[in-house]
Protein backbone atom coordinates (compact mmCIF):
# COMPACT_ATOMS: atom_id res chain seq x y z
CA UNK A 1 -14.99 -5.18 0.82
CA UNK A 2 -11.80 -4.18 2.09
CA UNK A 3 -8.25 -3.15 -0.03
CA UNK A 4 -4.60 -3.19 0.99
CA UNK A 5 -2.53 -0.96 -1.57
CA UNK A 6 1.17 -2.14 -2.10
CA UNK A 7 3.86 0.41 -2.04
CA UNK A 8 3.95 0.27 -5.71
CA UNK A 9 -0.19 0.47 -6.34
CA UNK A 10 -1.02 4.37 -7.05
CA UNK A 11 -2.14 6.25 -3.77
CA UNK A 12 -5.19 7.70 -6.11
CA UNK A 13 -6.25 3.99 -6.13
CA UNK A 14 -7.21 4.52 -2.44
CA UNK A 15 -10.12 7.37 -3.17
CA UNK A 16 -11.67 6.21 -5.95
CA UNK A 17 -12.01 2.66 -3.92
CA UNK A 18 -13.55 4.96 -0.94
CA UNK A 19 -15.89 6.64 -3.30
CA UNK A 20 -17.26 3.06 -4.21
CA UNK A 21 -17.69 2.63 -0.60
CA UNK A 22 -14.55 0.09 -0.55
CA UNK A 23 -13.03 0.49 3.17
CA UNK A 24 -8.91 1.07 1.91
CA UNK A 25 -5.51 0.69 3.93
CA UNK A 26 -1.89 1.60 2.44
CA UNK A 27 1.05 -0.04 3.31
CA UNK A 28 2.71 3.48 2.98
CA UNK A 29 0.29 4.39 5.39
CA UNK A 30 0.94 1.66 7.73
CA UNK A 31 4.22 2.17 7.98
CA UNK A 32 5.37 -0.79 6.36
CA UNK A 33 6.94 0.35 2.68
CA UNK A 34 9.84 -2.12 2.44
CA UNK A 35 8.54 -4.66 4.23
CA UNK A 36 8.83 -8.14 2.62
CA UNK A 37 6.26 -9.74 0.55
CA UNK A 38 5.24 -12.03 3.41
CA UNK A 39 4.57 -9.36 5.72
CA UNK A 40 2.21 -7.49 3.31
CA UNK A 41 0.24 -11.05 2.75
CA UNK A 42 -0.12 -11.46 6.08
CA UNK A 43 -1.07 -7.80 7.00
CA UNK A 44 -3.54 -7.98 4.04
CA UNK A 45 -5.10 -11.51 5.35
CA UNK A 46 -4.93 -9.79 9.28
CA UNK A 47 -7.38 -7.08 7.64
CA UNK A 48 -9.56 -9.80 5.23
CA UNK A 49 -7.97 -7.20 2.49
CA UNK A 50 -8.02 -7.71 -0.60
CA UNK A 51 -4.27 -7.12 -2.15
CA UNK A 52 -3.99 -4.15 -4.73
CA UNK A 53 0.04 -4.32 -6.47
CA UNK A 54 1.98 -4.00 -9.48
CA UNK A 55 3.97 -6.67 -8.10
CA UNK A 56 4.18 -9.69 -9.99
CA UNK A 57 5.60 -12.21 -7.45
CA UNK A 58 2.45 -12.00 -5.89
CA UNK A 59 0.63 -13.66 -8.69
CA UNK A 60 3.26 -16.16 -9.36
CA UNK A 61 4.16 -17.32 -5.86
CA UNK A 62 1.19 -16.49 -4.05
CA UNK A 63 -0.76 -20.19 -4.53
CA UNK A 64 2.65 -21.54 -3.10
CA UNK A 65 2.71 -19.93 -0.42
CA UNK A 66 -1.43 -19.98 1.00
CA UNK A 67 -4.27 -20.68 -0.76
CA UNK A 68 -6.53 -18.84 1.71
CA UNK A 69 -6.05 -15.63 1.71
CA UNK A 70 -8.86 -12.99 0.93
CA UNK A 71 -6.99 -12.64 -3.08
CA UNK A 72 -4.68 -10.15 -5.02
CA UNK A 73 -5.21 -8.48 -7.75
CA UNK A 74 -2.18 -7.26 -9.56
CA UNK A 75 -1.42 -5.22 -12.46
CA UNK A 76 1.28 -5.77 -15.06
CA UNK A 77 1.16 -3.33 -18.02
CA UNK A 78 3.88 -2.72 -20.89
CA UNK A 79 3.69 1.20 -19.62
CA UNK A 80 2.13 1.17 -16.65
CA UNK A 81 0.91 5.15 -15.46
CA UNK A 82 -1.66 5.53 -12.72
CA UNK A 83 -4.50 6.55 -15.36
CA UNK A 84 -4.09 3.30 -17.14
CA UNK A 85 -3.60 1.15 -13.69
CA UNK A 86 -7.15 2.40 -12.23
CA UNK A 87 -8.69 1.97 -15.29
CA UNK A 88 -7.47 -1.82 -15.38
CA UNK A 89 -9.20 -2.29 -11.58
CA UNK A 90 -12.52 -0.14 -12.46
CA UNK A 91 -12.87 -2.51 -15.34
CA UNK A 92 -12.26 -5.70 -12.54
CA UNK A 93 -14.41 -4.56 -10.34
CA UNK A 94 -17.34 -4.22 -12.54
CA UNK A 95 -16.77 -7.45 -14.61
CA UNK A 96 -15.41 -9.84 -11.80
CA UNK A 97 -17.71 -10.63 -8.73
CA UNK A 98 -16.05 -10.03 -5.25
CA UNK A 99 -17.58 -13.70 -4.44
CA UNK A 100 -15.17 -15.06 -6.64
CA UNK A 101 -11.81 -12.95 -5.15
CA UNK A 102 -11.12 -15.29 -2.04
CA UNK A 103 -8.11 -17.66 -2.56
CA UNK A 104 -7.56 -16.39 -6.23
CA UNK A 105 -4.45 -14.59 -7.40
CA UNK A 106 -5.39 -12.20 -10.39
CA UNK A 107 -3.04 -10.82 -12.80
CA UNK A 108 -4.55 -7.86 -15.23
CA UNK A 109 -2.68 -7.55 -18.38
CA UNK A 110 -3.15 -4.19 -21.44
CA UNK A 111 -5.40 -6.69 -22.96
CA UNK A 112 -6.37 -10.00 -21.15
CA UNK A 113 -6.42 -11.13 -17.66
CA UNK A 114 -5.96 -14.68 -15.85
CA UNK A 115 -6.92 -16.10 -12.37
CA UNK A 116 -4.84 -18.54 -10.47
CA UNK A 117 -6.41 -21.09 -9.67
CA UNK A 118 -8.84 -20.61 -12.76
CA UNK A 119 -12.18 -19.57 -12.28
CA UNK A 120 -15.08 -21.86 -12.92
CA UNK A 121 -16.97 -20.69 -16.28
C-alpha cells in the first residue's frame, strides 16, 4: 500500500506508515506544497497513493470530481494535534480493510467516521 501526505497531514504520519511497511510520499517532499487540490489527486492517483489530509474538500468534492482514484482518507477533529491525528489513522488502518479504500472518500471524525460512497455492511 502506498500514502501521499497533504501539506497539512503531520510529517510523523510518514514513519509510523514506513514502520508498518506502508511505502510513503509527501507533497512537501515533492515539491508541490501549494499546489491545488487537483494536482495533489492526480499526483496521488499517478502513484496508486492513497490520500492522507486534514483537508475537508477532499471528502466533499472528491466523488464529483473521479470516482476512481486509489481513496482519501481525511481527518477532521474539533482540536486536531498530530498525537490525536495518528491515532485516528492507526485506528483506520486496523479496523478498515485496504480492499475496501479504492474509489472511497473517508472522513474520520473525534468519534465516528463515514465513507463516501457508503461501504457495503
Amino acid at each position: 500500500m502506498t500514502f501521499l501526505l497533504d501539506e497539512n497531514f503531520p510529517k510523523a504520519a510518514a514513519s509510523v506508515l514506513r514502520g508498518m511497511e506502508y511505502e510513503v510520499f509527501d507533497v512537501r517532499e515533492m515539491g508541490m506544497a501549494g499546489c491545488t487540490d487537483a494536482a495533489v489527486l492526480a499526483k496521488a492517483e499517478e502513484l496508486g497513493a492513497v490520500l492522507l489530509t486534514t483537508d475537508r474538500d477532499f471528502f466533499h468534492t472528491l466523488q464529483h470530481r473521479n470516482s476512481h482514484h486509489p481513496g482519501v482518507i481525511t481527518i477532521v477533529l474539533r482540536k486536531p494535534c498530530r498525537a490525536v491525528i495518528l491515532e485516528r489513522l492507526g485506528w483506520f488502518l486496523m479496523h478498515v480493510s485496504s480492499e475496501q479504500w479504492a474509489g472511497r472518500a473517508f472522513q474520520l471524525r473525534d468519534t465516528n467516521w463515514v465513507a463516501k460512497p457508503p461501504m457495503q455492511t
